[in-house]
Protein backbone atom coordinates (compact mmCIF):
# COMPACT_ATOMS: atom_id res chain seq x y z
CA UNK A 1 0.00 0.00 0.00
CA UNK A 2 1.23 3.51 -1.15
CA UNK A 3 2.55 5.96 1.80
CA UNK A 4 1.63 9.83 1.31
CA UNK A 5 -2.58 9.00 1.58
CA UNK A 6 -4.95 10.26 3.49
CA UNK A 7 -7.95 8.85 2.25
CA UNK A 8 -8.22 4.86 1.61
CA UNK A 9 -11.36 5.49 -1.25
CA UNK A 10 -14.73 4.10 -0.85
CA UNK A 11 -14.37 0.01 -2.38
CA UNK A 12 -10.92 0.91 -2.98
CA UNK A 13 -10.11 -2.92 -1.94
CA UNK A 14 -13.71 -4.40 -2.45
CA UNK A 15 -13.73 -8.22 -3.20
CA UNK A 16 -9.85 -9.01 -3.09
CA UNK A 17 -9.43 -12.70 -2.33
CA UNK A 18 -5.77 -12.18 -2.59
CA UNK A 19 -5.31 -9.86 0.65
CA UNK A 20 -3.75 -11.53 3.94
CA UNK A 21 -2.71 -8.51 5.92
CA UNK A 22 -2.65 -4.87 5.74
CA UNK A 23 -0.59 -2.08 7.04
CA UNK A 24 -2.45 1.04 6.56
CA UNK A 25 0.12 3.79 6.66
CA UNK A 26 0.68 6.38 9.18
CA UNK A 27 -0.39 9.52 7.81
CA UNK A 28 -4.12 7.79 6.38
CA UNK A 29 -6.95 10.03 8.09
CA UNK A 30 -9.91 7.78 6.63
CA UNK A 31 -10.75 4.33 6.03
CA UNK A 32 -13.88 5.13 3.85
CA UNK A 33 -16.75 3.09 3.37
CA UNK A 34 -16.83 -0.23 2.34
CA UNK A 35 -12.94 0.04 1.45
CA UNK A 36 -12.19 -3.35 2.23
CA UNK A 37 -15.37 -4.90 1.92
CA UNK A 38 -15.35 -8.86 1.94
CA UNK A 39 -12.16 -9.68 1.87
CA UNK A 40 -12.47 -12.97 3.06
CA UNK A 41 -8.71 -13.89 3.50
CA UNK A 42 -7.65 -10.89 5.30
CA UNK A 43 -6.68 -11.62 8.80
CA UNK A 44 -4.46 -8.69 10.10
CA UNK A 45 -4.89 -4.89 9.90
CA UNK A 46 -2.61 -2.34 11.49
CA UNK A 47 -4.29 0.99 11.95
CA UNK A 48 -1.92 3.75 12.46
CA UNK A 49 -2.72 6.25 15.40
CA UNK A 50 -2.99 9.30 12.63
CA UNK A 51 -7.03 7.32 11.34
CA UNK A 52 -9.57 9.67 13.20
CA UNK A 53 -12.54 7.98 10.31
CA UNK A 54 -13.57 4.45 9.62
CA UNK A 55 -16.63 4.27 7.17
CA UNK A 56 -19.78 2.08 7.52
CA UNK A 57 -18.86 -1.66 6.40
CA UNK A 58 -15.41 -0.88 6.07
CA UNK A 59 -14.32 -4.49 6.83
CA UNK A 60 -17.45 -6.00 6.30
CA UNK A 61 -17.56 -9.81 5.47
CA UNK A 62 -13.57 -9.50 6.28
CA UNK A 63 -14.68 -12.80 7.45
CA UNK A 64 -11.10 -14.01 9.06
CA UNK A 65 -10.10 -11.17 10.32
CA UNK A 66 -9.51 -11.13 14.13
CA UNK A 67 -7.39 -9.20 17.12
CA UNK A 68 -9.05 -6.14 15.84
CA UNK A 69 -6.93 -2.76 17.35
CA UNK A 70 -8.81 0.45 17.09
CA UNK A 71 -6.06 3.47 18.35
CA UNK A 72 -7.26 6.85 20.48
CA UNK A 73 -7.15 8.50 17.72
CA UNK A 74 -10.52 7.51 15.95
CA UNK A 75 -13.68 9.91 16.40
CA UNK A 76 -15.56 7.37 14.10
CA UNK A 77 -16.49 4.25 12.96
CA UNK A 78 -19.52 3.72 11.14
CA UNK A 79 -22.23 1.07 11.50
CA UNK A 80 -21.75 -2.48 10.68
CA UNK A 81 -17.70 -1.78 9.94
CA UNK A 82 -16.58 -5.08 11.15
CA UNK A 83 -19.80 -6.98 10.84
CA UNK A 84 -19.81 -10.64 10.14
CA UNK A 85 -15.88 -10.64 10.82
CA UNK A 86 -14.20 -13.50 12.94
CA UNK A 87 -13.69 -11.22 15.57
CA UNK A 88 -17.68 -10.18 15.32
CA UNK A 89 -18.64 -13.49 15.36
CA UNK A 90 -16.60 -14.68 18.35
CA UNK A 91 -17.98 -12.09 20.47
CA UNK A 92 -20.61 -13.29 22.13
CA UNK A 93 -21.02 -10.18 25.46
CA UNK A 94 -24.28 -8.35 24.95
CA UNK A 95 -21.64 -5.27 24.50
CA UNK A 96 -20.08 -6.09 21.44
CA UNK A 97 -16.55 -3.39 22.20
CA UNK A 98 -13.21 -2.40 20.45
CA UNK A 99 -10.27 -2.26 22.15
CA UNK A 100 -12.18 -1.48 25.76
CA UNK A 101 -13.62 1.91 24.20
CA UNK A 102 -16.13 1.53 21.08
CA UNK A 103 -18.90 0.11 21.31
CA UNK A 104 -19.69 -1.32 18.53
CA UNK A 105 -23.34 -3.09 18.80
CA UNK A 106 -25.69 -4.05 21.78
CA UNK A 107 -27.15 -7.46 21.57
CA UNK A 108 -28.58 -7.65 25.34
CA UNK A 109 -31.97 -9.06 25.97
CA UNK A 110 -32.50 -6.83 29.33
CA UNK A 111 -35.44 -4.30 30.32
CA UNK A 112 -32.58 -2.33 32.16
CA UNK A 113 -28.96 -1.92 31.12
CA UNK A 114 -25.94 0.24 31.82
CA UNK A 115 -23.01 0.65 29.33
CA UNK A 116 -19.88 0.13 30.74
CA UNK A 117 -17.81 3.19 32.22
CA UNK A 118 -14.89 2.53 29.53
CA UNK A 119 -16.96 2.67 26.66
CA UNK A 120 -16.23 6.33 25.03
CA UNK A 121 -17.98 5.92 21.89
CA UNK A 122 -21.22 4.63 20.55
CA UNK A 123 -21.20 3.70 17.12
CA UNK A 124 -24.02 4.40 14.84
CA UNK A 125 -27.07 1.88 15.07
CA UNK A 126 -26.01 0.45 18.07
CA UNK A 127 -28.85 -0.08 19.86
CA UNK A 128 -31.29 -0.19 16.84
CA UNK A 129 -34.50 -1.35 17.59
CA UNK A 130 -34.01 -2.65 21.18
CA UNK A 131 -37.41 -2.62 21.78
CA UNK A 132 -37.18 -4.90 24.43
CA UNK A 133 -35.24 -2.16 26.54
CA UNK A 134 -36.71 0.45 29.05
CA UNK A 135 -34.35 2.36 30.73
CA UNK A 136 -30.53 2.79 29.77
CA UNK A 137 -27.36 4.73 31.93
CA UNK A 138 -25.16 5.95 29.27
CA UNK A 139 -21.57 6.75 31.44
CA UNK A 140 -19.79 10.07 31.64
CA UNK A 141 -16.91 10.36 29.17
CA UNK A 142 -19.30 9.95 25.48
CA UNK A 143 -18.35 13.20 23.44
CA UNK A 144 -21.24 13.10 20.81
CA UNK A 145 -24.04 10.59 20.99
CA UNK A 146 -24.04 9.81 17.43
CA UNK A 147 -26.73 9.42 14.30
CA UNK A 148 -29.06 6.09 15.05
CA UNK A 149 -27.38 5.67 18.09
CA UNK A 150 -30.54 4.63 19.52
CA UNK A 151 -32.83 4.37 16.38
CA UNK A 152 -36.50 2.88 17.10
CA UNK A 153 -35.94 2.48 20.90
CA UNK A 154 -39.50 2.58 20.79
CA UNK A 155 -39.75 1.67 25.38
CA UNK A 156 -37.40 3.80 26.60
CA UNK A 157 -39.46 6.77 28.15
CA UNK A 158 -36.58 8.82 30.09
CA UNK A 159 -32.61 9.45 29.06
CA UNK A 160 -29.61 11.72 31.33
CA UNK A 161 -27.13 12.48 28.81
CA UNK A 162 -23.65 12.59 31.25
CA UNK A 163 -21.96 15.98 31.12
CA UNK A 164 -19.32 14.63 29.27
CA UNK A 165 -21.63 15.09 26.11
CA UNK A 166 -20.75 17.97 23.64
CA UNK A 167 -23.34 17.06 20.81
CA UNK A 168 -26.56 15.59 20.07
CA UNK A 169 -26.38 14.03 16.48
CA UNK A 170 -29.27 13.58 13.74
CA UNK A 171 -31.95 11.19 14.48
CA UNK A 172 -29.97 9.96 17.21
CA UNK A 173 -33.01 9.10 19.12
CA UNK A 174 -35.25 8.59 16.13
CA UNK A 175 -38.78 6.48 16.82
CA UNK A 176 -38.14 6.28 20.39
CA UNK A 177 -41.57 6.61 20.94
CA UNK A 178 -42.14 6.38 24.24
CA UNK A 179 -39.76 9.10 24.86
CA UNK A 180 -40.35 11.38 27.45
CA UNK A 181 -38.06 13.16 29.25
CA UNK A 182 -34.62 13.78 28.33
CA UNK A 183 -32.10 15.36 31.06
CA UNK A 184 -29.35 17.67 29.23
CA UNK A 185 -26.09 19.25 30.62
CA UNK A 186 -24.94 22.64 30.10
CA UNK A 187 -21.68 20.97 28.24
CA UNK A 188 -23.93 20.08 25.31
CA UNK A 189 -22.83 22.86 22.31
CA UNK A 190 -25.35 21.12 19.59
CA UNK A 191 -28.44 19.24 18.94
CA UNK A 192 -30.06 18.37 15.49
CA UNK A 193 -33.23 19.18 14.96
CA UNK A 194 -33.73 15.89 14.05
CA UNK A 195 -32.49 14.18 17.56
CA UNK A 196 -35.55 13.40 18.83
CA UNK A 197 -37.11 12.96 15.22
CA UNK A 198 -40.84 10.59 15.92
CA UNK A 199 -40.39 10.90 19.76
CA UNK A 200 -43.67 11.46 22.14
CA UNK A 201 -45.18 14.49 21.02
CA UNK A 202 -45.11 14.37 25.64
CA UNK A 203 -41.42 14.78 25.40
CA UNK A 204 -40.09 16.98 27.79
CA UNK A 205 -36.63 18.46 28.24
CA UNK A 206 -34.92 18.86 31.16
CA UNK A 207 -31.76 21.64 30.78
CA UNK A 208 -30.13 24.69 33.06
CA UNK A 209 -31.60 28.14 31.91
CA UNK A 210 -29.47 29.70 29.25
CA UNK A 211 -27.65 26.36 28.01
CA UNK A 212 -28.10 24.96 24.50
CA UNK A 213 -30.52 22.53 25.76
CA UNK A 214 -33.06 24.84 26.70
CA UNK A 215 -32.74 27.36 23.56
CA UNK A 216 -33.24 24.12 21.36
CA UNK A 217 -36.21 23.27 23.56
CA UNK A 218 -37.88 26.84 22.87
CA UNK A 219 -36.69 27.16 19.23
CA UNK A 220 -38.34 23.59 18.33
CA UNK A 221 -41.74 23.93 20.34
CA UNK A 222 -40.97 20.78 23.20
CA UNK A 223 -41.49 21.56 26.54
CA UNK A 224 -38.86 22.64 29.00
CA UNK A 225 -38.10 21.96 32.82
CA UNK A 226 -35.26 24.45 34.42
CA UNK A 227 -32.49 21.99 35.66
């Protein structure tokens, strides 16, 4: 693989039978989508500490690939990146996580669950459609609850986003219908007006006067409680 790159393109590697192991090179920024999409003889990636970006199904269908290390310096990784990959497969916690910190998927059959407090990011999709699931403790130290994070939740009816959050991302709590009441820091800088996108029309927020959280509640019409 070339040095100098910043970008590994979108199917750049797509369908290669012939590919054992990678070194991405230090310098890359972004592993974009689908860029090594089933490559079933890959076993062994290096990701350099300079990738902040891995794309949805980057290493999908990778299907031997295994001892998966994901460095600080990712911000990113999109949904299903390492689905149906050895290492995907042989996980079998109801937090599927990346090197102690991503979290990747939940696949938990509980009313009531807590992430654990190492978990700094929440990948896209995570927790789609965990019906099943009423309440959830997301821990201090997640920077940006992402897109889907929580897509079609549809029994959760109350959320405390920690005050380590700085942003709210689009549809992150899309169809999470029973939504009700959603507890918001001062720390949060930005919320999409499409966070709480098919929520209870009930939905209430719950932010300190003057902080983001309550100009977003006034500006979009949902009804505010003074931390």
């Amino acid at each position: 693989m070339k040095n100098n790159i910043k970008k590994i393109k979108s199917t750049q590697y797509l369908d290669r039978y012939d590919i054992v192991s990678i070194d991405i090179p230090y310098g890359t920024e972004e592993i974009e989508c689908c860029a090594f999409y089933n490559c079933p003889n890959l076993q062994h990636i290096t990701i350099p500490d300079t990738v902040k970006i891995i794309g949805f199904s980057a290493f999908r269908f990778c299907t031997n690939l295994d001892n998966i290390v994901i460095p600080d310096s990712v911000t990113f990784i999109g949904h299903d990146a390492f689905d149906n990959t050895k290492w995907y497969r042989n996980n079998n916690d109801d937090y599927v996580i990346l090197s102690d910190k991503y979290l990747i998927k939940y696949r938990g059959k509980n009313e009531n669950t807590i992430i654990p407090k190492s978990v700094k990011y929440i990948s896209p999709y995570a927790f789609d459609k965990c019906k099943h699931l009423k309440s959830i403790t997301i821990p201090n130290g997640i920077r940006i609850i992402e897109s889907f994070s929580f897509i079609g939740c549809s029994n959760i009816k109350s959320i405390i986003i920690p005050n380590s959050v700085e942003k709210i991302s689009e549809y992150a709590f899309v169809n999470c219908k029973s939504l009700k009441s959603v507890s918001i820091s001062e720390n949060v800088k930005y919320i999409s007006k499409k966070a709480f996108a098919g929520c209870s029309e009930n939905l209430t927020i719950l932010a300190p006067k003057n902080s983001y959280g309550n100009k977003f509640a006034k500006e979009n019409c949902i009804e505010y409680l003074e931390l």
